[in-house]
N, C-alpha and C. Protein backbone atom coordinates (compact mmCIF):
# COMPACT_ATOMS: atom_id res chain seq x y z
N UNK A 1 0.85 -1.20 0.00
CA UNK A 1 0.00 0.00 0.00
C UNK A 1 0.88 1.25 0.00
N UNK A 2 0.36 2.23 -1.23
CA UNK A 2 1.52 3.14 -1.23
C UNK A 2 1.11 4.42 -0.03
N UNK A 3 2.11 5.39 0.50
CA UNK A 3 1.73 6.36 1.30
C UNK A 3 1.37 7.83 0.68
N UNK A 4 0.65 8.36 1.04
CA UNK A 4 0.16 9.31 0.19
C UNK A 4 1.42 10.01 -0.28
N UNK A 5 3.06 9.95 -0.10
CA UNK A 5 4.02 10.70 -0.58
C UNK A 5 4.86 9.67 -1.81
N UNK A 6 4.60 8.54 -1.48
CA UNK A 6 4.70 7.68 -2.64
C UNK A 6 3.55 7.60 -3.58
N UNK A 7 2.24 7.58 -3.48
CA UNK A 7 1.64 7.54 -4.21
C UNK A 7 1.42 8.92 -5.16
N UNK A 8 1.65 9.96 -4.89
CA UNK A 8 1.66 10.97 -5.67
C UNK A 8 3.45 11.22 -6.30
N UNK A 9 4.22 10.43 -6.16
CA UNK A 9 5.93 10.04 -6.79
C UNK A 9 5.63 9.29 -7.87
N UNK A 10 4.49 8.46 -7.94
CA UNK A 10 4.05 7.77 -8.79
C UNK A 10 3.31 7.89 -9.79
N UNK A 11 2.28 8.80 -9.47
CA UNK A 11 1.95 9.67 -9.78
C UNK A 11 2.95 10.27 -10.90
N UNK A 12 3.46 11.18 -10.46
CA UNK A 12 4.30 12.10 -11.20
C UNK A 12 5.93 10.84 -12.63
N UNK A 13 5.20 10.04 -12.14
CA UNK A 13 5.98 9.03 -12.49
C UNK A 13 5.24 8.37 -14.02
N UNK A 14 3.79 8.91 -14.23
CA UNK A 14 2.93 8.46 -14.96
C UNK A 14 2.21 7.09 -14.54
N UNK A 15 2.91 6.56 -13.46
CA UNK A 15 2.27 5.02 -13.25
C UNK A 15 0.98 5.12 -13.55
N UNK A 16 0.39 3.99 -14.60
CA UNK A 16 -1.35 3.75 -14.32
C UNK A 16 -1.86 2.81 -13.05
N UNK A 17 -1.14 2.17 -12.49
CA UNK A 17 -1.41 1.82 -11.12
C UNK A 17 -1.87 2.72 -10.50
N UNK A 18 -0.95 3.60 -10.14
CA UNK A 18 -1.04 4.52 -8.94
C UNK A 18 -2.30 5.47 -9.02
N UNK A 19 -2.27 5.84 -10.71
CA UNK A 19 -3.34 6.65 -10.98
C UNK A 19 -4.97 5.93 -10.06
N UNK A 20 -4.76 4.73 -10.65
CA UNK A 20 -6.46 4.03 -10.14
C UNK A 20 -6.33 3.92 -8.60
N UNK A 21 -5.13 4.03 -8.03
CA UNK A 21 -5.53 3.92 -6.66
C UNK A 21 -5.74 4.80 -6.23
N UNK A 22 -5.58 6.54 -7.08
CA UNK A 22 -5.37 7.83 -6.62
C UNK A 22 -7.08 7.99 -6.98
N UNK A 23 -7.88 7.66 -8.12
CA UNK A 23 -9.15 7.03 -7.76
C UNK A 23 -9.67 6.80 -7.13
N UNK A 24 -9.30 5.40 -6.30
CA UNK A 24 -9.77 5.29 -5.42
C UNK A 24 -9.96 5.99 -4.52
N UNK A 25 -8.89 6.81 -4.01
CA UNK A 25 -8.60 7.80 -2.42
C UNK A 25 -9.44 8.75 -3.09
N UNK A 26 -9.67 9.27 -3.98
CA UNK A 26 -10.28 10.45 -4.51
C UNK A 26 -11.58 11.04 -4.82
N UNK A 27 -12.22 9.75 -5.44
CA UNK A 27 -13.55 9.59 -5.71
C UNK A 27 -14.82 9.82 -4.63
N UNK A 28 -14.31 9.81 -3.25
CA UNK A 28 -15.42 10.01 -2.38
C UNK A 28 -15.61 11.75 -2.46
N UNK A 29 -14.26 11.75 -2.30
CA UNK A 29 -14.36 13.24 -2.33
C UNK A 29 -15.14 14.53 -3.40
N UNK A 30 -14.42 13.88 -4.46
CA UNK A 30 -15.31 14.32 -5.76
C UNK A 30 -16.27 14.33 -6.10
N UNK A 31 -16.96 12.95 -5.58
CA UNK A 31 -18.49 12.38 -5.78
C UNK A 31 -19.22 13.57 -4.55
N UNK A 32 -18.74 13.74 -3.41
CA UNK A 32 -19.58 14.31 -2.40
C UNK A 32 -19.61 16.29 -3.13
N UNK A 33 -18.35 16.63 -3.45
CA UNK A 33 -18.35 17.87 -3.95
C UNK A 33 -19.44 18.20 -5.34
N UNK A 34 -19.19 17.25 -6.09
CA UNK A 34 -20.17 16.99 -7.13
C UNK A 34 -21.67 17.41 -6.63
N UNK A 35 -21.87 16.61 -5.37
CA UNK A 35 -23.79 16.95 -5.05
C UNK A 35 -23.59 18.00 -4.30
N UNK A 36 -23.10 19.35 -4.70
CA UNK A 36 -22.93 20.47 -4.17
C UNK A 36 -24.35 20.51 -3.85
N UNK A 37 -24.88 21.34 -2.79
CA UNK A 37 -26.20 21.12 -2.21
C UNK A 37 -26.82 22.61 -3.33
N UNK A 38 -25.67 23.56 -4.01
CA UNK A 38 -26.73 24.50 -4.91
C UNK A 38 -26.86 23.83 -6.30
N UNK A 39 -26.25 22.78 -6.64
CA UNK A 39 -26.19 22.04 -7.90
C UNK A 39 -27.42 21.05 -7.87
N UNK A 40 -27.36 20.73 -6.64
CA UNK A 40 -28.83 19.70 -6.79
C UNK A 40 -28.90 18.81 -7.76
N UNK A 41 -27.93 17.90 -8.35
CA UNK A 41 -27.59 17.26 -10.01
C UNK A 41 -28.27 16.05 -8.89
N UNK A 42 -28.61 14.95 -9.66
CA UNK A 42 -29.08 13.50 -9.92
C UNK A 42 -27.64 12.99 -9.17
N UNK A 43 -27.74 11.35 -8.42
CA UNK A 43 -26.39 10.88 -8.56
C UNK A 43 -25.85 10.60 -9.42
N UNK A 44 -26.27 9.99 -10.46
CA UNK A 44 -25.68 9.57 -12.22
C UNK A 44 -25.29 10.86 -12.39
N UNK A 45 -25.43 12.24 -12.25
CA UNK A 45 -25.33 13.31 -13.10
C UNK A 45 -23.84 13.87 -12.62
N UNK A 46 -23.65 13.73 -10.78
CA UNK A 46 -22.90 14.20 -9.87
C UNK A 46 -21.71 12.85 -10.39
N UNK A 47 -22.02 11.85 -10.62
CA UNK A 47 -20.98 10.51 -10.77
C UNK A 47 -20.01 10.73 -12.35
N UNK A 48 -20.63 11.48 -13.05
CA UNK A 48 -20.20 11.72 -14.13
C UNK A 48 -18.82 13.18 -14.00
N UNK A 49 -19.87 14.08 -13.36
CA UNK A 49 -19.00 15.19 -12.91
C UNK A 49 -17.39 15.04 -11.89
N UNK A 50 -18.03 13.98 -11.10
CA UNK A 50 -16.68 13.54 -10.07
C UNK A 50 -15.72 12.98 -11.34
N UNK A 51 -15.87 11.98 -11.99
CA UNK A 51 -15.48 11.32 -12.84
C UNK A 51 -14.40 12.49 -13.84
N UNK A 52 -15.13 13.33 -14.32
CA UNK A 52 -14.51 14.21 -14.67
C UNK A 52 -13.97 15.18 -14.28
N UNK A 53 -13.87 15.87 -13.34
CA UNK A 53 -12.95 16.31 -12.38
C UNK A 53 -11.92 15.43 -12.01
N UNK A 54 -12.09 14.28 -11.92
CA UNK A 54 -10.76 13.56 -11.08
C UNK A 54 -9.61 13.64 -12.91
N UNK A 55 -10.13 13.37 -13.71
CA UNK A 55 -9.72 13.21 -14.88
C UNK A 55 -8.80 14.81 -15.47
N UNK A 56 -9.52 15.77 -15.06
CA UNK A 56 -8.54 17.03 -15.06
C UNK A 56 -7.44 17.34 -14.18
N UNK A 57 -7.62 16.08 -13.21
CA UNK A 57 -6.08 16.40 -12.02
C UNK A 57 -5.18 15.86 -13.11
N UNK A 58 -5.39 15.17 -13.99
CA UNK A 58 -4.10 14.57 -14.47
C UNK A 58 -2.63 15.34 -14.83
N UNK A 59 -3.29 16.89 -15.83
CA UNK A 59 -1.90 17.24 -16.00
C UNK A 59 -1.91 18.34 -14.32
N UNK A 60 -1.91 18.21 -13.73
CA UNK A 60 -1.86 18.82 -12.47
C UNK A 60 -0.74 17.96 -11.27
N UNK A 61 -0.58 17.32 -11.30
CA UNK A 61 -0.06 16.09 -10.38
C UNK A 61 1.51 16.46 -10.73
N UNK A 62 2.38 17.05 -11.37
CA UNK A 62 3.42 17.86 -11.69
C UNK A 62 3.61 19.14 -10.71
N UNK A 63 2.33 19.40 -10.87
CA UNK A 63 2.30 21.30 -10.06
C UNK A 63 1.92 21.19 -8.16
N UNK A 64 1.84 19.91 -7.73
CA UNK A 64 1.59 19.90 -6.36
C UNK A 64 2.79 19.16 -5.79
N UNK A 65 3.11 19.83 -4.11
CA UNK A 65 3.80 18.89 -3.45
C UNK A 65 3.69 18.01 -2.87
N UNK A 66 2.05 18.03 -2.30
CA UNK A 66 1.40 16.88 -1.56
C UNK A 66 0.47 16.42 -1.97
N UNK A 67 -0.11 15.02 -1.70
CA UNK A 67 -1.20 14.26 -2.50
C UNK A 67 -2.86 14.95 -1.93
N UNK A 68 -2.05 15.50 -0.60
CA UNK A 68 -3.59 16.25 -0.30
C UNK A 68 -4.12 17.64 -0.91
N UNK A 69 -2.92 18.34 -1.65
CA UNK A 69 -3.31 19.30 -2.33
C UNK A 69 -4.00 18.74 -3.64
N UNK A 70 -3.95 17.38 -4.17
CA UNK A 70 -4.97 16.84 -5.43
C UNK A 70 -6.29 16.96 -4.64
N UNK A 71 -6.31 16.54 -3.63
CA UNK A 71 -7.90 16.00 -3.16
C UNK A 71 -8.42 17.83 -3.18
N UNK A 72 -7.60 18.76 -2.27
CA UNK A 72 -8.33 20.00 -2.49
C UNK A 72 -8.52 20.40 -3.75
N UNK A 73 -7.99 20.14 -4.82
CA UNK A 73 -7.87 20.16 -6.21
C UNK A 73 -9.46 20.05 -6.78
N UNK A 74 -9.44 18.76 -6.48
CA UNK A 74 -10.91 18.02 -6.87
C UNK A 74 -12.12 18.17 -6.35
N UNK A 75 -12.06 18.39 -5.34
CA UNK A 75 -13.42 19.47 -4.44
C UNK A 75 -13.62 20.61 -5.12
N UNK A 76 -12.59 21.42 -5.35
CA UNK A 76 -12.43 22.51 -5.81
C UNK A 76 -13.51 22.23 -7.40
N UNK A 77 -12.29 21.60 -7.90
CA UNK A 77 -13.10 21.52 -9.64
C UNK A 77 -14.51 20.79 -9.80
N UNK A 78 -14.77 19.84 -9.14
CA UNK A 78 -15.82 19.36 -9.00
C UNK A 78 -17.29 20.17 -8.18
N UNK A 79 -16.67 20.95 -7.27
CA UNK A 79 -18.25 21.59 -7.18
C UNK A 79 -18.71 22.81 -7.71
N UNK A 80 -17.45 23.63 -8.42
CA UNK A 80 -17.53 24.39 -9.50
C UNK A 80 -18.29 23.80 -10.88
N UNK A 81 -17.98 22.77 -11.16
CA UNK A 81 -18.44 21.93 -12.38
C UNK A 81 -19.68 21.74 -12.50
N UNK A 82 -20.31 21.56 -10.91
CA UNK A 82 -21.79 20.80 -10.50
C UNK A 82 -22.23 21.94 -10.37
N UNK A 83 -22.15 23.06 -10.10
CA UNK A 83 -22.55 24.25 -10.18
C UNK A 83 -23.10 24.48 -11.72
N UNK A 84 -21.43 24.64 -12.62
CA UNK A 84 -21.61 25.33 -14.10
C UNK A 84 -22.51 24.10 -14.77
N UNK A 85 -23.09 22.81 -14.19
CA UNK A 85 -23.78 22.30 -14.73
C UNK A 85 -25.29 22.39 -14.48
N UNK A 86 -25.83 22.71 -13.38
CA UNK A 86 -26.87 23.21 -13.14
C UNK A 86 -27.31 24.58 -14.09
N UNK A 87 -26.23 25.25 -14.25
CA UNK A 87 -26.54 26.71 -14.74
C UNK A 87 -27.38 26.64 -15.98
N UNK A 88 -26.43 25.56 -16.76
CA UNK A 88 -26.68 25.25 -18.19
C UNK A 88 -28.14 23.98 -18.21
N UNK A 89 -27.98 23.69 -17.74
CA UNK A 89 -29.41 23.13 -17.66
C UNK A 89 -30.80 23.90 -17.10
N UNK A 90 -30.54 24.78 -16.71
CA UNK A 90 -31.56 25.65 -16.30
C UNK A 90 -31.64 27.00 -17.85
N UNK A 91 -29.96 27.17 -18.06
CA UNK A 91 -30.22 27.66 -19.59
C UNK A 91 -30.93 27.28 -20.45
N UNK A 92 -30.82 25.67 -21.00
CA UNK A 92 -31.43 24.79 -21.74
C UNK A 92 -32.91 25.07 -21.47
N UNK A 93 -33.17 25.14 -20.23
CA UNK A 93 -35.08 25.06 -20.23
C UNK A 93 -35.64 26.46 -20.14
N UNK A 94 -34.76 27.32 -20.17
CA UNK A 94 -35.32 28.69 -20.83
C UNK A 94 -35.80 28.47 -22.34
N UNK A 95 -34.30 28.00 -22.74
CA UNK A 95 -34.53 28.11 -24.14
C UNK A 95 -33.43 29.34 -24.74
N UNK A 96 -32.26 29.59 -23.50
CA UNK A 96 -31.47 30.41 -23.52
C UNK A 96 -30.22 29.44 -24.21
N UNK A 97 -29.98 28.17 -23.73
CA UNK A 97 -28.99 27.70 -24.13
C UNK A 97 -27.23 28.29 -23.10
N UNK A 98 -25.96 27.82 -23.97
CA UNK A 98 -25.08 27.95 -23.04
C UNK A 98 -24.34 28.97 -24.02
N UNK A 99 -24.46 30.10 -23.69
CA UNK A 99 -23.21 31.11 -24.59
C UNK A 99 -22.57 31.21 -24.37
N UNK A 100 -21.60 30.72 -23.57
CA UNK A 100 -20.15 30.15 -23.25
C UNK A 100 -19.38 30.11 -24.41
N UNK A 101 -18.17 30.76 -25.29
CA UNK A 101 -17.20 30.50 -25.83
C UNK A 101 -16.94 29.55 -26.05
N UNK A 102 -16.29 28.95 -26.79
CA UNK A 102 -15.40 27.71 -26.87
C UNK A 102 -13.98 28.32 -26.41
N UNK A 103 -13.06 29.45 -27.01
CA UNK A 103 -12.43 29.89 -26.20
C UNK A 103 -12.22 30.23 -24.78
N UNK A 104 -13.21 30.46 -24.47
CA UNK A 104 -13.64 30.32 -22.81
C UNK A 104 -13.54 29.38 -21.97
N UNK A 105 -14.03 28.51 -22.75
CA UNK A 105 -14.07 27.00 -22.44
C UNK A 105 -12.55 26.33 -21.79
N UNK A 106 -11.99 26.97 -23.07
CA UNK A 106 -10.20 26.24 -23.02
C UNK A 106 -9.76 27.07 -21.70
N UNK A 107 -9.96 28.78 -21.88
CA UNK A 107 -9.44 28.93 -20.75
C UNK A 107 -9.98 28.69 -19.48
N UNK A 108 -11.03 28.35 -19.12
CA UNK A 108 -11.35 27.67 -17.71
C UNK A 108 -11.34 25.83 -17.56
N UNK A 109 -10.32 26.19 -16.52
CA UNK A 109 -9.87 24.17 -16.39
C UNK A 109 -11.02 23.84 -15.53
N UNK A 110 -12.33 24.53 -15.41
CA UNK A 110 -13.47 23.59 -14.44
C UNK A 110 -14.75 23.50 -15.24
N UNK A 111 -14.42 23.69 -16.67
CA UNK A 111 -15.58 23.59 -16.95
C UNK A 111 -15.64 22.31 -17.68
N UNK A 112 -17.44 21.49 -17.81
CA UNK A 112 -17.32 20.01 -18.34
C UNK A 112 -17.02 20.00 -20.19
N UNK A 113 -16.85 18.58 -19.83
CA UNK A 113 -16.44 18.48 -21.54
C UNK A 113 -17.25 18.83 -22.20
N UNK A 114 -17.54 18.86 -23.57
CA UNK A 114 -18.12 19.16 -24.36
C UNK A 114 -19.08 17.83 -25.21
N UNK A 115 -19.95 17.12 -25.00
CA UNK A 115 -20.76 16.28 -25.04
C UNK A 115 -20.29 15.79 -26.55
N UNK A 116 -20.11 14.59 -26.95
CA UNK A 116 -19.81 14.73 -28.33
C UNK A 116 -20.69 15.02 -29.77
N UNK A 117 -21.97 14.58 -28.80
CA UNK A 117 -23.44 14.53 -29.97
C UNK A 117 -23.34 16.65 -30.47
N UNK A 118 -23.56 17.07 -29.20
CA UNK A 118 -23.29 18.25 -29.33
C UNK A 118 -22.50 19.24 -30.61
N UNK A 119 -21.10 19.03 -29.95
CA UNK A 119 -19.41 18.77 -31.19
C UNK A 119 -20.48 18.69 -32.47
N UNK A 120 -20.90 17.23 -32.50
CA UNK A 120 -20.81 17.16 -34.14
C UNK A 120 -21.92 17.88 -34.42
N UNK A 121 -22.85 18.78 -33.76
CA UNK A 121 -23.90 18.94 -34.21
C UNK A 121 -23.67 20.33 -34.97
N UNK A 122 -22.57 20.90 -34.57
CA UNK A 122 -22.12 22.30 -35.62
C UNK A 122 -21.01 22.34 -36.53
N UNK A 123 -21.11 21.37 -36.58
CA UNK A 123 -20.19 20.86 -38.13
C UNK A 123 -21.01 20.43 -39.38
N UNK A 124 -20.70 20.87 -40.35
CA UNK A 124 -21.25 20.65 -41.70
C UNK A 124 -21.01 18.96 -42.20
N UNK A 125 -21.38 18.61 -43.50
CA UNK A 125 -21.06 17.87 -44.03
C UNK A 125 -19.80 17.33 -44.29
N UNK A 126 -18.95 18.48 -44.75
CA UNK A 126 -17.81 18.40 -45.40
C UNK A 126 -16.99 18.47 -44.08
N UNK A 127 -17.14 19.50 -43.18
CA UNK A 127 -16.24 19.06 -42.03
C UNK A 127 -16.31 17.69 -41.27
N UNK A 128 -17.89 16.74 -41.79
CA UNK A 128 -17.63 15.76 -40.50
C UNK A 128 -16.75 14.57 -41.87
N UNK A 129 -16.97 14.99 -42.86
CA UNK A 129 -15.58 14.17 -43.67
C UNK A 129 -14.04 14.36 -43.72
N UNK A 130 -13.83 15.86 -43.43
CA UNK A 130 -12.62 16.04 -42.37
C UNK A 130 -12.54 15.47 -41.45
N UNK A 131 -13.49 15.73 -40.67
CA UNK A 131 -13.18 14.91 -38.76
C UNK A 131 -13.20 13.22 -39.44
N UNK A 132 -13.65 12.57 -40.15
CA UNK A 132 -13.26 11.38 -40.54
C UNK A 132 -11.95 10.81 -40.94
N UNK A 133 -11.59 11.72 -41.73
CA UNK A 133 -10.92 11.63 -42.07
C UNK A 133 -9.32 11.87 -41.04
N UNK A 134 -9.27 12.83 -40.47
CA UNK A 134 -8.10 13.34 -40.00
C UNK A 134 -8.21 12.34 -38.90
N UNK A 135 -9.71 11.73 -38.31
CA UNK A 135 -9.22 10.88 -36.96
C UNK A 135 -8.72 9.81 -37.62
N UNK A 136 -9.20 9.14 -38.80
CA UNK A 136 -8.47 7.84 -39.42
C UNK A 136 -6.95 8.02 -39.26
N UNK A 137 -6.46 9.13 -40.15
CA UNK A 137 -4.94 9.03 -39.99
C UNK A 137 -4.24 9.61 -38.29
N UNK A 138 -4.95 10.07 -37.99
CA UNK A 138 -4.63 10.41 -36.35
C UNK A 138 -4.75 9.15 -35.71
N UNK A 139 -5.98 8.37 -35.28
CA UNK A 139 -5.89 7.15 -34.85
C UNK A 139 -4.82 6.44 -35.47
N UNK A 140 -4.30 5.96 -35.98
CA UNK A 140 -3.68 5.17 -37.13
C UNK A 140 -2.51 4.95 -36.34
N UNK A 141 -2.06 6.48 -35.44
CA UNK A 141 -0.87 6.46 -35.10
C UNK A 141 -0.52 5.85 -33.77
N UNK A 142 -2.17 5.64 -33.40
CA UNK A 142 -1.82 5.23 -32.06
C UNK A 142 -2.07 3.65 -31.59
N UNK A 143 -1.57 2.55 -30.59
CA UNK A 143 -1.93 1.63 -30.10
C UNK A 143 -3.00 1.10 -30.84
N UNK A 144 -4.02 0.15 -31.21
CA UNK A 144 -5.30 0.08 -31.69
C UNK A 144 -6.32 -0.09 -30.60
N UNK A 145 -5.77 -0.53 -29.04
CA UNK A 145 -6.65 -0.38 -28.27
C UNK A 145 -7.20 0.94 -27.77
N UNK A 146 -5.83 1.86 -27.61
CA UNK A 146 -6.15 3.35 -27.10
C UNK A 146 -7.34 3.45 -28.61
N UNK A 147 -6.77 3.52 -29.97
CA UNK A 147 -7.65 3.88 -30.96
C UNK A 147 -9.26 4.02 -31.05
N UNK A 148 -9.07 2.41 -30.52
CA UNK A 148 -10.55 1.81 -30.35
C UNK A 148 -11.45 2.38 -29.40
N UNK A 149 -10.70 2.79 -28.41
CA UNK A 149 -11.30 3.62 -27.08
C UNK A 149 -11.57 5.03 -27.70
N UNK A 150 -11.16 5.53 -28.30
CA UNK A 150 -10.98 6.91 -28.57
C UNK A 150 -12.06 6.88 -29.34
N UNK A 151 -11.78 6.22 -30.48
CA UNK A 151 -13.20 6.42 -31.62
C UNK A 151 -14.53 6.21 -31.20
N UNK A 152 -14.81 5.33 -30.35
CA UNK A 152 -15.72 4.67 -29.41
C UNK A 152 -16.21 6.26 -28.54
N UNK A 153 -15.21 7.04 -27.94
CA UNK A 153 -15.67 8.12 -27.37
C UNK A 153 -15.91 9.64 -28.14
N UNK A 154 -15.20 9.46 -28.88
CA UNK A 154 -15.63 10.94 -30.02
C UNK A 154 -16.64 10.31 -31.16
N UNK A 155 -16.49 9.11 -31.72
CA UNK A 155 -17.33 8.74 -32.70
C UNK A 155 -18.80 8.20 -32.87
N UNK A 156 -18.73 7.45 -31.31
CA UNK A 156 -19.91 6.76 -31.10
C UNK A 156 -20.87 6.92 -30.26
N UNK A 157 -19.58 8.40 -29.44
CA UNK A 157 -20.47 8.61 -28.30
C UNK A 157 -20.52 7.73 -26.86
N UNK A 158 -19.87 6.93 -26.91
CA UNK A 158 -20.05 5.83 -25.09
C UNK A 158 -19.49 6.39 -24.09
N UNK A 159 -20.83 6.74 -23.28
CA UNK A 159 -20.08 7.29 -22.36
C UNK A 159 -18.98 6.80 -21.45
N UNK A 160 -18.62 7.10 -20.25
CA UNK A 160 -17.52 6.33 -18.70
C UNK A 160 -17.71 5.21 -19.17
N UNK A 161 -19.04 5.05 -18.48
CA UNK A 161 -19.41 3.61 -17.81
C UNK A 161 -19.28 2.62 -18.84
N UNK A 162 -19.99 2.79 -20.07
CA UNK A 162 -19.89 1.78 -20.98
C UNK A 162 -18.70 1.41 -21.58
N UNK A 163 -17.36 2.53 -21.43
CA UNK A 163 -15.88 2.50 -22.03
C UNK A 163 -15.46 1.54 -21.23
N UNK A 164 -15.64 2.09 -20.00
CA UNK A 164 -15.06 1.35 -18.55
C UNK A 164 -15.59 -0.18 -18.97
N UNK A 165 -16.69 -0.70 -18.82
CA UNK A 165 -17.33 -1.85 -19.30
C UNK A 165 -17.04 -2.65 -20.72
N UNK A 166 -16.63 -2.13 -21.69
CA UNK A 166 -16.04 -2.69 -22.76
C UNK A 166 -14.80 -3.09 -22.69
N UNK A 167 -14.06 -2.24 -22.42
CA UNK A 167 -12.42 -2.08 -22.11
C UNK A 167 -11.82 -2.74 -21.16
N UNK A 168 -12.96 -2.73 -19.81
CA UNK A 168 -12.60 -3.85 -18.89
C UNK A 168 -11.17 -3.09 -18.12
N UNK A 169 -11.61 -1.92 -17.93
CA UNK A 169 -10.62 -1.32 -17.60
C UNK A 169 -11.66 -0.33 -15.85
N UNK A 170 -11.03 0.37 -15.19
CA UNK A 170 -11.44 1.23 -13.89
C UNK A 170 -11.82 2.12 -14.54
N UNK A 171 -13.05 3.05 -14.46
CA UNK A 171 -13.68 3.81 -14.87
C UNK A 171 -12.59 5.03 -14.93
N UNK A 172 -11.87 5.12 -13.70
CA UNK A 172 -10.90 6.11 -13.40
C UNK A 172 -10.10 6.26 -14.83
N UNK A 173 -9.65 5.16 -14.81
CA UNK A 173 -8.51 5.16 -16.62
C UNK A 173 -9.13 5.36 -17.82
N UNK A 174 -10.19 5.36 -17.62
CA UNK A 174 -11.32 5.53 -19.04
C UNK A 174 -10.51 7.06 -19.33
N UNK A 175 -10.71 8.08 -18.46
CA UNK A 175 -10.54 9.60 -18.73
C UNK A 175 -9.13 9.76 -18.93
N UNK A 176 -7.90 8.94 -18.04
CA UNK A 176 -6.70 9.48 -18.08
C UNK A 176 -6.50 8.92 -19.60
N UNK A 177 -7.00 7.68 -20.41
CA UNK A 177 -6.15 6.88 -21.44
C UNK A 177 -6.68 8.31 -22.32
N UNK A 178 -8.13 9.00 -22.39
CA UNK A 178 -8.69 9.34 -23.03
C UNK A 178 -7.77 10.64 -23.48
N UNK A 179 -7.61 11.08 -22.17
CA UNK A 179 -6.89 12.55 -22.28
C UNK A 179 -5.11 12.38 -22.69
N UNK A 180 -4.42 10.92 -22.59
CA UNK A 180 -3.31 10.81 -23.30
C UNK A 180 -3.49 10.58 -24.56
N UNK A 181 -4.43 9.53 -24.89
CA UNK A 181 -4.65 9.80 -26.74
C UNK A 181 -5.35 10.99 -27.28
N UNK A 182 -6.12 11.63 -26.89
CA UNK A 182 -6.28 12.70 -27.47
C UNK A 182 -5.05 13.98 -27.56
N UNK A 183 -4.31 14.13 -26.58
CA UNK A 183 -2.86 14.50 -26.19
C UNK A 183 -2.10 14.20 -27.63
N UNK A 184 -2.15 12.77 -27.76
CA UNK A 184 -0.90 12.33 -28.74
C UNK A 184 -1.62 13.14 -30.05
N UNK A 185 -2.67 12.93 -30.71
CA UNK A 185 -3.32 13.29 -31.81
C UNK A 185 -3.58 14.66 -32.44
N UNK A 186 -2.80 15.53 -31.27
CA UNK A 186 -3.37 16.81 -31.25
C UNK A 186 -3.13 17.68 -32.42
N UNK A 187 -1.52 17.38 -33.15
CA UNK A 187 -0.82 17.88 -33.99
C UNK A 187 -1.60 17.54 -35.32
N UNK A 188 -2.21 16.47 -35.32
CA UNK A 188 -3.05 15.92 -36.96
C UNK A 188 -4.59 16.80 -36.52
N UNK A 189 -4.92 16.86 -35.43
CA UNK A 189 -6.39 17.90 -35.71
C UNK A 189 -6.15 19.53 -36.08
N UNK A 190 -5.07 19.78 -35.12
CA UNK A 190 -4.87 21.46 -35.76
C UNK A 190 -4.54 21.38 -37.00
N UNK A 191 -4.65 20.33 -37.83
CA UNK A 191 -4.46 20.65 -39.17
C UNK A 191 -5.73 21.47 -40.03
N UNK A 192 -7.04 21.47 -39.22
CA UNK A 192 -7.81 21.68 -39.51
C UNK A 192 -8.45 23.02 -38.84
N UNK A 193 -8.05 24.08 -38.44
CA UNK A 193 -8.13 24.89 -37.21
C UNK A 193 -9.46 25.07 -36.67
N UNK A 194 -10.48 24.80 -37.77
CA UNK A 194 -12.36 24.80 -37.24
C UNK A 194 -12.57 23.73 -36.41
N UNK A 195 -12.04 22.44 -37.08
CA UNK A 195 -12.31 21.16 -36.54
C UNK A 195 -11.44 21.47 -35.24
N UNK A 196 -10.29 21.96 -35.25
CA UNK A 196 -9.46 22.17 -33.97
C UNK A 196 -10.14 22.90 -32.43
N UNK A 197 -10.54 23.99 -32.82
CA UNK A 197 -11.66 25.08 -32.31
C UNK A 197 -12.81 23.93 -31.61
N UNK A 198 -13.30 23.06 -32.28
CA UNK A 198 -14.21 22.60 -31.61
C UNK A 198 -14.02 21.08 -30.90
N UNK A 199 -12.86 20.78 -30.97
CA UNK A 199 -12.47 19.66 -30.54
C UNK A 199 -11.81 20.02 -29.19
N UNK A 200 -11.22 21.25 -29.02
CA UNK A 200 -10.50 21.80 -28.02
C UNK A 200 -10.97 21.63 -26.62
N UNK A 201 -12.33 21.51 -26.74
CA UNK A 201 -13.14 21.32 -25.27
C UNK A 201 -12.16 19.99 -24.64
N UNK A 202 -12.17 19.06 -25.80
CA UNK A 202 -11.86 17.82 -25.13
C UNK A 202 -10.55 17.74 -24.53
N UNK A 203 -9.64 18.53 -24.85
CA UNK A 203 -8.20 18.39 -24.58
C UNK A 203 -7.43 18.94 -23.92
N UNK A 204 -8.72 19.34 -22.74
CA UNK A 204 -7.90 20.57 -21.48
C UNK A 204 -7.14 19.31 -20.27
């Protein structure tokens, strides 16, 4: 059993071990910040949000000295998140919607991803034969399992749970594999700077 000063060495080490056990220690925390009592989200809704918050500590785990500054980390981003997700759902049933930037987006590290049904829904024809295209030779470059995971999450849409469940992998690693292959690919999407612009949500 590692100690919280080894486990964040390990951390910083890239281990995927350490990561799922940093999961483990983490997830209560996140999950409870998530049902921020002004967010009022569903548990499925708050489980998704923890999920993703723990998934933005990743490039962060460099910038702390102690493993307890991640956990304040994740309280932090997570009940901000459960917040900016209430907002937008209360936008939605105006009929106001979310006018949030996409630039905006990139520059705030607490806000949620960008849904993928969404993504493709302001792209044309011809761009979603770009985005076909550029993920073919982008995937191409990577592992075929990361690939498979990846396309599965920008292409098909599956959310955590069902990645986690296919992959046979900790829900926790669903987000970190997600956010290293999208990481590796990054250089073949800015080839496209529109398609780039709107893919950007995913790659904070």
């Amino acid at each position: 059993m590692w100690t919280d000063r080894e486990l964040l060495a390990a951390l910083q080490q890239g281990n995927d071990e350490a990561w799922d056990e940093a999961f483990r220690r983490l997830y209560p925390s996140a999950f409870a910040a998530a049902r921020h009592p002004l967010a009022s989200l569903t548990p499925a809704e708050a489980e998704d949000i923890a999920i993703e918050a723990l998934t933005l500590l990743l490039p962060k785990v460099n910038r702390v000295g102690e493993f307890d500054e991640l956990r304040l980390l994740v309280v932090t981003i997570a009940s901000r998140k459960a917040i900016s997700e209430k907002r937008r759902q209360l936008a939605d049933k105006r009929g106001g919607g979310d006018l949030t930037s996409l630039d905006a987006m990139q520059d705030d590290a607490t806000m949620r991803f960008e849904p993928a049904e969404q993504l493709v829904s302001h792209l044309n024809g011809t761009d979603l034969r770009e985005l076909s295209r550029l993920l073919d030779a982008a995937l191409s470059s990577l592992e075929p399992r990361q690939a498979d995971l990846l396309r599965d999450f920008l292409v098909h849409h599956l959310p955590y749970k069902e990645l986690s469940e296919k992959y046979r992998m900790p829900i926790g690693s669903v987000g970190v594999s997600l956010a290293r292959g999208l990481d590796k690919i990054r250089s073949h999407l800015q080839a496209m700077p529109k398609l780039w612009k709107e893919l950007a949500a995913y790659l904070r």
